[in-house]
PDB file of N, CA and C in Angstrom:
ATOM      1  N   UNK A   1       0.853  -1.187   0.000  1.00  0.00           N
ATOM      2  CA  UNK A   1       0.000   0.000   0.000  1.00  0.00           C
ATOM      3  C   UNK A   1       0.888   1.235   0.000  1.00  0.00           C
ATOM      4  N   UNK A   2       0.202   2.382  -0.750  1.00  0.00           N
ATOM      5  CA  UNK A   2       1.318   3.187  -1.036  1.00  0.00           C
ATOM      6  C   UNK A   2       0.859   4.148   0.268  1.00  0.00           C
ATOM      7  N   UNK A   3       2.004   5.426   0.989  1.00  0.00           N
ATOM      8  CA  UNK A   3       1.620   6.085   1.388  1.00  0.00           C
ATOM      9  C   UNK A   3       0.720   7.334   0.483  1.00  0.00           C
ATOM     10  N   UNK A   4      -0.004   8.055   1.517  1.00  0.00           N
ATOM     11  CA  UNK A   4      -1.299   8.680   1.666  1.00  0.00           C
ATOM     12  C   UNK A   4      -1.418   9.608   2.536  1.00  0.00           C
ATOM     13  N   UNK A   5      -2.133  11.362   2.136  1.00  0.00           N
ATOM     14  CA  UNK A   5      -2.074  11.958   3.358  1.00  0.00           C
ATOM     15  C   UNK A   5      -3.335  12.426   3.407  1.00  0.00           C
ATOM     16  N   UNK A   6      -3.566  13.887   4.301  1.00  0.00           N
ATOM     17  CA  UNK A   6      -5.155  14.340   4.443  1.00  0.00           C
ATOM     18  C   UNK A   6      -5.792  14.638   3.112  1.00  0.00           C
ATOM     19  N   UNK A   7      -4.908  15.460   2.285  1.00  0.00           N
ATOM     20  CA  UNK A   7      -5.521  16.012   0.819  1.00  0.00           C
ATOM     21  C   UNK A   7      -5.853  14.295   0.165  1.00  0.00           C
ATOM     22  N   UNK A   8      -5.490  13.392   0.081  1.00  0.00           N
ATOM     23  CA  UNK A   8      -5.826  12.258  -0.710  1.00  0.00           C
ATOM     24  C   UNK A   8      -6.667  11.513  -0.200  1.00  0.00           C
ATOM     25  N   UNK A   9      -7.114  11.475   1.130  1.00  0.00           N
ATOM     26  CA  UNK A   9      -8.548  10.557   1.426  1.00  0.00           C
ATOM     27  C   UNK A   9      -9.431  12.188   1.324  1.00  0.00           C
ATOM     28  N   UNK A  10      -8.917  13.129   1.251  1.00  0.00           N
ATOM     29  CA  UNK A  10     -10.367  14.104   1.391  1.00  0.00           C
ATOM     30  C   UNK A  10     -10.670  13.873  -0.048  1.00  0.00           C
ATOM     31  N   UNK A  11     -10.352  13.665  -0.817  1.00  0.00           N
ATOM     32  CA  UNK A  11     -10.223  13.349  -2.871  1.00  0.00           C
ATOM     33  C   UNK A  11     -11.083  12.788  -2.866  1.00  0.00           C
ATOM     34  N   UNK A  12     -10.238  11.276  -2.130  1.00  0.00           N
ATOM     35  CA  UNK A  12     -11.321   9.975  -2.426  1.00  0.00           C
ATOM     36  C   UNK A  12     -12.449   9.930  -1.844  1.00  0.00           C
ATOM     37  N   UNK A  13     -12.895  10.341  -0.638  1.00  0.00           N
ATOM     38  CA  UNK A  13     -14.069  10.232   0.004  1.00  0.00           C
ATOM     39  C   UNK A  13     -15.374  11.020  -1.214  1.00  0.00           C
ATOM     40  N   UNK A  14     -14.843  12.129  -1.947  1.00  0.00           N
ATOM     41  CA  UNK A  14     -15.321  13.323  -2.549  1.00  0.00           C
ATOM     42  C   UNK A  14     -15.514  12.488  -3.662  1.00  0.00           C
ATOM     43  N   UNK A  15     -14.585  11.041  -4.342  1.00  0.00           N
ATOM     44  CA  UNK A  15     -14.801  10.525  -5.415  1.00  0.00           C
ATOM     45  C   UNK A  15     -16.398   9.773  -4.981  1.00  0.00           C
ATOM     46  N   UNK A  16     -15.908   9.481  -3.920  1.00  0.00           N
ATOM     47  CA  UNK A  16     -17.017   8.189  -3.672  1.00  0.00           C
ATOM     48  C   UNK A  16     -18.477   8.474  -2.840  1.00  0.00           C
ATOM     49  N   UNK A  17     -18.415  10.055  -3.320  1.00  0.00           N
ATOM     50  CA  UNK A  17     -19.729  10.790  -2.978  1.00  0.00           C
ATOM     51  C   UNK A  17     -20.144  10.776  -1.281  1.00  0.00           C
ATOM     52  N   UNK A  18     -18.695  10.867  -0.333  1.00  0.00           N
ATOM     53  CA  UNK A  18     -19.358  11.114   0.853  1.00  0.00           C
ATOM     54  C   UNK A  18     -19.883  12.374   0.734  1.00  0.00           C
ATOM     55  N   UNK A  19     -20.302  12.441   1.968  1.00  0.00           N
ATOM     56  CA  UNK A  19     -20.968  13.542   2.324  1.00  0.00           C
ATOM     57  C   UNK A  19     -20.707  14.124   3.717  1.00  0.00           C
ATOM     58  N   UNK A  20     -19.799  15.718   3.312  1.00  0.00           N
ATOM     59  CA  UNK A  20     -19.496  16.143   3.812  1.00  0.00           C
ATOM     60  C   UNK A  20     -20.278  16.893   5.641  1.00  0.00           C
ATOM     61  N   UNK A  21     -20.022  16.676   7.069  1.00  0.00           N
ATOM     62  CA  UNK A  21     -20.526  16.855   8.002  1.00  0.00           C
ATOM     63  C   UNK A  21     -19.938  18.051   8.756  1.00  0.00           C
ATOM     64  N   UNK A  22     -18.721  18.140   8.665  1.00  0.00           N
ATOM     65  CA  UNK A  22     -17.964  18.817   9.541  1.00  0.00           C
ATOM     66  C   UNK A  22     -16.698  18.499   9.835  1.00  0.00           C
ATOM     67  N   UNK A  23     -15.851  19.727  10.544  1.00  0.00           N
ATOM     68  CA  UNK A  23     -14.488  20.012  11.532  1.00  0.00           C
ATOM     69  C   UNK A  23     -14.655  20.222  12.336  1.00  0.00           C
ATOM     70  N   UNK A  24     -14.106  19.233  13.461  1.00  0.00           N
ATOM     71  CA  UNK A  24     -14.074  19.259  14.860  1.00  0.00           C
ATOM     72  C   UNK A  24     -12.910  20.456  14.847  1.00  0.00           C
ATOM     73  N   UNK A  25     -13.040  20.440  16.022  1.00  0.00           N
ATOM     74  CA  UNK A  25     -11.731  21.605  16.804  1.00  0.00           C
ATOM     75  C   UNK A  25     -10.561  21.063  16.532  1.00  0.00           C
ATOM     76  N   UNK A  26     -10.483  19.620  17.148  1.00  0.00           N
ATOM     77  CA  UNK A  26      -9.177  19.277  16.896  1.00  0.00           C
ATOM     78  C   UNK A  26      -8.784  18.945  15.632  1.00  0.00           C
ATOM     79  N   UNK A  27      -9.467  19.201  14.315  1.00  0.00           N
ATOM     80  CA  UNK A  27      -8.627  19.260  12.814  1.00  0.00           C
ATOM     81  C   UNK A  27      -8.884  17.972  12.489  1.00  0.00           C
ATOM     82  N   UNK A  28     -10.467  17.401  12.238  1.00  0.00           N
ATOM     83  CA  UNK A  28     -10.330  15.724  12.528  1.00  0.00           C
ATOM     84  C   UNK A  28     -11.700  16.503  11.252  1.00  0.00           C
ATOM     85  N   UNK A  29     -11.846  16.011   9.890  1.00  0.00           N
ATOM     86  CA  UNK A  29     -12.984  16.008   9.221  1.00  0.00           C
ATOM     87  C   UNK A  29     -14.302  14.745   9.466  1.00  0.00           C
ATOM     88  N   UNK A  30     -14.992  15.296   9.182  1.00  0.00           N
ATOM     89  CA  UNK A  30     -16.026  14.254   9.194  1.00  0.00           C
ATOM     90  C   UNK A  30     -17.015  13.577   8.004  1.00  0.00           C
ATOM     91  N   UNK A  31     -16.851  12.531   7.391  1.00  0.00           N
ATOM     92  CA  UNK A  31     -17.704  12.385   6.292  1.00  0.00           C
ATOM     93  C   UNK A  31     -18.543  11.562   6.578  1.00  0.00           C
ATOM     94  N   UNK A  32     -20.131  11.577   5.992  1.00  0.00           N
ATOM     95  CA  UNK A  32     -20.565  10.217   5.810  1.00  0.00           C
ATOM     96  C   UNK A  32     -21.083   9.343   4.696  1.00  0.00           C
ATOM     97  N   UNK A  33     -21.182   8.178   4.515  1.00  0.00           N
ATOM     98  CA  UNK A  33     -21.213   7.328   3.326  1.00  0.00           C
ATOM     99  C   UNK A  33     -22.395   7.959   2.488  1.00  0.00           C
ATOM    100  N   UNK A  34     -22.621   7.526   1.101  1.00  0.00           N
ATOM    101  CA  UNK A  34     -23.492   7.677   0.306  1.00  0.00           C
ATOM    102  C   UNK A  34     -24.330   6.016   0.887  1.00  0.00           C
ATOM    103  N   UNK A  35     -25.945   6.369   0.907  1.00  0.00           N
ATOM    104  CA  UNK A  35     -26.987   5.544   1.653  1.00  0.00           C
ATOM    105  C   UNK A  35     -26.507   4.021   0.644  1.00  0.00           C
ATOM    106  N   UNK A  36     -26.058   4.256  -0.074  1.00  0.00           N
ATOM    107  CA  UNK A  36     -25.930   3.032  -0.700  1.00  0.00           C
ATOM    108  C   UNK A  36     -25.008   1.806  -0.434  1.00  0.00           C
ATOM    109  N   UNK A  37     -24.201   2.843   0.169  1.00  0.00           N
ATOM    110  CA  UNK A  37     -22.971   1.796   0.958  1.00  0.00           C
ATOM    111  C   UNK A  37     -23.308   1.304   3.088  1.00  0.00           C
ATOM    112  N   UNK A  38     -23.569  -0.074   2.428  1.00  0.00           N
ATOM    113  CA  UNK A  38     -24.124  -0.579   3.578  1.00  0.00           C
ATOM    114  C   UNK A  38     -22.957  -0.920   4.896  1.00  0.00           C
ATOM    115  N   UNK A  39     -22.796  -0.512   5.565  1.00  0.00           N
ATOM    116  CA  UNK A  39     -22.024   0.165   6.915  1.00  0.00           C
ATOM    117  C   UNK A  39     -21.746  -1.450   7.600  1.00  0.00           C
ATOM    118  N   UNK A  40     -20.825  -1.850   8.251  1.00  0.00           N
ATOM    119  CA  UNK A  40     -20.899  -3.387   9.161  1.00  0.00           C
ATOM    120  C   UNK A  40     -20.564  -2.895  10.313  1.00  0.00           C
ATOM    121  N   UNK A  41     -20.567  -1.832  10.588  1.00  0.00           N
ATOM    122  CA  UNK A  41     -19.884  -1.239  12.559  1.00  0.00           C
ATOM    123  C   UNK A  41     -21.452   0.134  12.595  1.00  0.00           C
ATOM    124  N   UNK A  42     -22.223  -0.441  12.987  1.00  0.00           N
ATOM    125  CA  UNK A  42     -23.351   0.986  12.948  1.00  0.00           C
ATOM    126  C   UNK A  42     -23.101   1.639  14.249  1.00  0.00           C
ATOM    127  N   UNK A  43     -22.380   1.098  14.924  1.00  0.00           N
ATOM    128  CA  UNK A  43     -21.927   2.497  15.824  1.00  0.00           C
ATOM    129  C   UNK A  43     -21.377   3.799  15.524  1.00  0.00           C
ATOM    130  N   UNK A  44     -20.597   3.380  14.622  1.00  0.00           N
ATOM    131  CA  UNK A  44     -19.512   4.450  13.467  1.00  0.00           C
ATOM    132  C   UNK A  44     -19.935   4.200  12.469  1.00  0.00           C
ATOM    133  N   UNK A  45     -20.990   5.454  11.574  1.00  0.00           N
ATOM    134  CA  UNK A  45     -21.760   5.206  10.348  1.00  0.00           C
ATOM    135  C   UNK A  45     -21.237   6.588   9.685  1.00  0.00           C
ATOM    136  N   UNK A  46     -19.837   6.799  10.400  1.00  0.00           N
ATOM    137  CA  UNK A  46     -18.955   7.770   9.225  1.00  0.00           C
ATOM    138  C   UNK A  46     -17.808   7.530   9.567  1.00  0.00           C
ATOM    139  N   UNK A  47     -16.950   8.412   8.697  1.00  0.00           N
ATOM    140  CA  UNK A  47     -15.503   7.815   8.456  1.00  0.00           C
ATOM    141  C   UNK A  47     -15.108   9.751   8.812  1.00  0.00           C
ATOM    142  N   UNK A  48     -13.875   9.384   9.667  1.00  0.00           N
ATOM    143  CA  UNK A  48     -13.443  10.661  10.225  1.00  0.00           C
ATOM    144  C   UNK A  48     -11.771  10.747  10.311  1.00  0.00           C
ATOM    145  N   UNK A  49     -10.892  11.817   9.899  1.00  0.00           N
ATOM    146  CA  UNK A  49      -9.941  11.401   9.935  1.00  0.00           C
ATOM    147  C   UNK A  49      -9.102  13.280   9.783  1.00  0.00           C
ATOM    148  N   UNK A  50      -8.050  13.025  10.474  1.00  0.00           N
ATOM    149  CA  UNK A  50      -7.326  14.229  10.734  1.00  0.00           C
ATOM    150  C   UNK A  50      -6.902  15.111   9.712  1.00  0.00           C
ATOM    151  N   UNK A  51      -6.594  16.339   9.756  1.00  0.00           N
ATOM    152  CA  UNK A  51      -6.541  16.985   8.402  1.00  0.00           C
ATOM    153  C   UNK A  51      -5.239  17.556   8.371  1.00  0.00           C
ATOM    154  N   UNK A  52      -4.221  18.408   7.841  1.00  0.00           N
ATOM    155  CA  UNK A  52      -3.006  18.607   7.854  1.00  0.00           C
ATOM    156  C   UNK A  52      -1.495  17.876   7.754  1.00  0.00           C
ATOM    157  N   UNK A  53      -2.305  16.497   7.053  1.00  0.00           N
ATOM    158  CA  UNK A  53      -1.243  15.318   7.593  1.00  0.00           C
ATOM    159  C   UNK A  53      -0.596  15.226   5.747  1.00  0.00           C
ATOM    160  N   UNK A  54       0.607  15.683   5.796  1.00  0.00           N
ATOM    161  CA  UNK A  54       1.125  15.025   4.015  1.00  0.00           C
ATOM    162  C   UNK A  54       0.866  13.759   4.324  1.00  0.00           C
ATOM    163  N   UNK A  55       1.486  12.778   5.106  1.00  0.00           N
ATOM    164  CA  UNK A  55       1.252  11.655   4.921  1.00  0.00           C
ATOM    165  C   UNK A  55       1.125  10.861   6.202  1.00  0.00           C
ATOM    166  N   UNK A  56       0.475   9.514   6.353  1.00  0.00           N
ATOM    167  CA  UNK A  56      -0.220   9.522   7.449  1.00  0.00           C
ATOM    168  C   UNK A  56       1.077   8.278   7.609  1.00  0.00           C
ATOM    169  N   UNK A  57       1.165   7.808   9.435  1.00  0.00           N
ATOM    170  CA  UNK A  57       2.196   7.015   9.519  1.00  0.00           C
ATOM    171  C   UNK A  57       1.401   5.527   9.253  1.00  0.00           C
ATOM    172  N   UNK A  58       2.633   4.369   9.173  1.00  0.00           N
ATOM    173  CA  UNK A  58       2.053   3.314   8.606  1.00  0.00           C
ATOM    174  C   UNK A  58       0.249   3.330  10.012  1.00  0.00           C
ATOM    175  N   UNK A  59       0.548   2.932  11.279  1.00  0.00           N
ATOM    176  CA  UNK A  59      -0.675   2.382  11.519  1.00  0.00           C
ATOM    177  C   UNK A  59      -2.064   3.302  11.613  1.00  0.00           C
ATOM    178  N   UNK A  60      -1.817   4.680  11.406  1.00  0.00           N
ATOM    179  CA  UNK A  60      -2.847   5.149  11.133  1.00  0.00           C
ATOM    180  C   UNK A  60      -3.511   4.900   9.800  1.00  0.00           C
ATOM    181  N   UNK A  61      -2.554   4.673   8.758  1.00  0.00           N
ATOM    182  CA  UNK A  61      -3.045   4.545   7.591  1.00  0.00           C
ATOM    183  C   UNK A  61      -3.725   3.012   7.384  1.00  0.00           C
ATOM    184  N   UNK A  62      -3.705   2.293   7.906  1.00  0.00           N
ATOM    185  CA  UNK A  62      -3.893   1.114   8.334  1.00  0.00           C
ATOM    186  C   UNK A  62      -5.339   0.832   8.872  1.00  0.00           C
ATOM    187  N   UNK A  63      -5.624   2.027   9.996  1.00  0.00           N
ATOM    188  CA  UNK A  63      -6.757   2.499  10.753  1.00  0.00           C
ATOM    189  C   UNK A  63      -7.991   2.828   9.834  1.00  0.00           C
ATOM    190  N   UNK A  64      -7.467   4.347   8.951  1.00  0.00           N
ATOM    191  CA  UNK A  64      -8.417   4.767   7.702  1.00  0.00           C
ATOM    192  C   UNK A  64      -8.825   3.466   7.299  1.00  0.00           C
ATOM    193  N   UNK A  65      -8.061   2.637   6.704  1.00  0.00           N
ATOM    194  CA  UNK A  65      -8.342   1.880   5.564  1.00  0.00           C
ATOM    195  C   UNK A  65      -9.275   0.522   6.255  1.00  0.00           C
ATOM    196  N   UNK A  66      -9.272   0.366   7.285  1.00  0.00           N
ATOM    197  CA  UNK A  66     -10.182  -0.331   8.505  1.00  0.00           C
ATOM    198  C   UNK A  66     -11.366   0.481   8.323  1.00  0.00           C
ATOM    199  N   UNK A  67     -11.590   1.654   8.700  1.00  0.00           N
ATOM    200  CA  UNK A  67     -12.925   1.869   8.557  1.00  0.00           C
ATOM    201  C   UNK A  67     -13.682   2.361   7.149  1.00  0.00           C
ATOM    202  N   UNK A  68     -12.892   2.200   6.120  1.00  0.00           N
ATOM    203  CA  UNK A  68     -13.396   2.460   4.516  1.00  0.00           C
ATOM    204  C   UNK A  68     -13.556   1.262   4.661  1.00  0.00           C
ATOM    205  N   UNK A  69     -13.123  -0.011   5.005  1.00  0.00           N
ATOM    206  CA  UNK A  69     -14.425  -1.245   4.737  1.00  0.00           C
ATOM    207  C   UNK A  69     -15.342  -1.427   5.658  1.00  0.00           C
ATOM    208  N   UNK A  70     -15.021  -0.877   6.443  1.00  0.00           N
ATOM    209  CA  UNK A  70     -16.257  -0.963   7.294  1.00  0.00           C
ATOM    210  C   UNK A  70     -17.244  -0.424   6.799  1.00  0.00           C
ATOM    211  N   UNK A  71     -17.677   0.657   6.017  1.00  0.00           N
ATOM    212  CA  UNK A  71     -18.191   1.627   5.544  1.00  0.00           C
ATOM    213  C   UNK A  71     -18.425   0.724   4.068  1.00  0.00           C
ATOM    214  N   UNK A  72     -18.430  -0.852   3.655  1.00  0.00           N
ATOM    215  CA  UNK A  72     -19.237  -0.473   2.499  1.00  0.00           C
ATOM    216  C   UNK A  72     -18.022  -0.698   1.363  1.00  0.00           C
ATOM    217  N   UNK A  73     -16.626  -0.280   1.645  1.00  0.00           N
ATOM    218  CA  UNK A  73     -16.187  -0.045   0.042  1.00  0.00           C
ATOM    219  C   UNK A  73     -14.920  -1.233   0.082  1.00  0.00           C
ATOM    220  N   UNK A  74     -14.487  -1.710  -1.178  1.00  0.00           N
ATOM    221  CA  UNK A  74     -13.613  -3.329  -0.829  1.00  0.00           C
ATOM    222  C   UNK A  74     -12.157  -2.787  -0.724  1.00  0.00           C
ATOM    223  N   UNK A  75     -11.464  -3.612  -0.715  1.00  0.00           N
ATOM    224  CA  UNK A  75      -9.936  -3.191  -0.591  1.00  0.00           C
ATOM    225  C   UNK A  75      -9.493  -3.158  -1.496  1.00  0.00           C
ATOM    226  N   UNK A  76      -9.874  -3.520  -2.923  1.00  0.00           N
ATOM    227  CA  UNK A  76      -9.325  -3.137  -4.366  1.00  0.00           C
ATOM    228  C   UNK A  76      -9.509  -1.644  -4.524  1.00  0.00           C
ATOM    229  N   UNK A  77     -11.192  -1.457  -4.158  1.00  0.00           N
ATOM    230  CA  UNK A  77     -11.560  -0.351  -4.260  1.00  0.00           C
ATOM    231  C   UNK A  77     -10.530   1.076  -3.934  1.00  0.00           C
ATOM    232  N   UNK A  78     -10.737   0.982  -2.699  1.00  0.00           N
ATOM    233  CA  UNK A  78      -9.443   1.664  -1.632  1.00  0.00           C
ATOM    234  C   UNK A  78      -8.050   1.813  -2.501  1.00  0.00           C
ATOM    235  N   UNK A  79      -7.351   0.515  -2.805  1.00  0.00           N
ATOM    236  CA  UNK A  79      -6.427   0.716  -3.383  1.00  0.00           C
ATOM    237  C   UNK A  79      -6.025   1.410  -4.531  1.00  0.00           C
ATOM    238  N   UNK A  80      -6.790   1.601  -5.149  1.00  0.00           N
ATOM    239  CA  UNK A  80      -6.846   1.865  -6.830  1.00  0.00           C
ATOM    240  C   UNK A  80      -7.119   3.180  -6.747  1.00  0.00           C
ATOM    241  N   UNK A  81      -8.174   3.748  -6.021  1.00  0.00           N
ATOM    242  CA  UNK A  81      -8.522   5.092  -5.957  1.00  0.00           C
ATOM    243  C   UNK A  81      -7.630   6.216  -4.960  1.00  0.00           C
ATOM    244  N   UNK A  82      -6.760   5.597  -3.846  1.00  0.00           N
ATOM    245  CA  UNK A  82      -6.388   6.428  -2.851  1.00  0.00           C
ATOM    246  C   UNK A  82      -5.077   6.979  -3.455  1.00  0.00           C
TER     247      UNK A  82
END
């Protein structure tokens, strides 16, 4: 997996028609899925992730990519687009 920073999951989320919620204080965006992508953790029915980062370290990036399947989208998917 290649590295990845804030500007490139804010891309992809934007490819894959989230939908934009908000910025917390602490610099953390918030998206949530398009209704079509069926969620497997409904506690967390968005995907949220820090902003200012060129590139994220290996286990955070690791983390993101944990909850983009959780959210619905496959790991080819992820790969190809991020």
């Amino acid at each position: 997996m290649k590295s990845f920073g804030s500007r490139d999951l804010e891309n992809f989320v934007k490819k894959f028609n989230f939908t934009f919620h908000s910025i917390s204080s602490s610099h953390h965006a918030k998206y949530y899925p398009p209704k079509s992508r069926i969620s497997t953790d409904p506690s967390r029915p968005f995907f949220q992730f820090q902003l200012g980062r060129k590139t994220y370290d290996p286990h955070s990036a690791s983390r993101y990519i944990s909850q983009l399947k959780k959210l619905g989208l496959t790991k080819e998917e992820i790969e190809k687009n991020i």
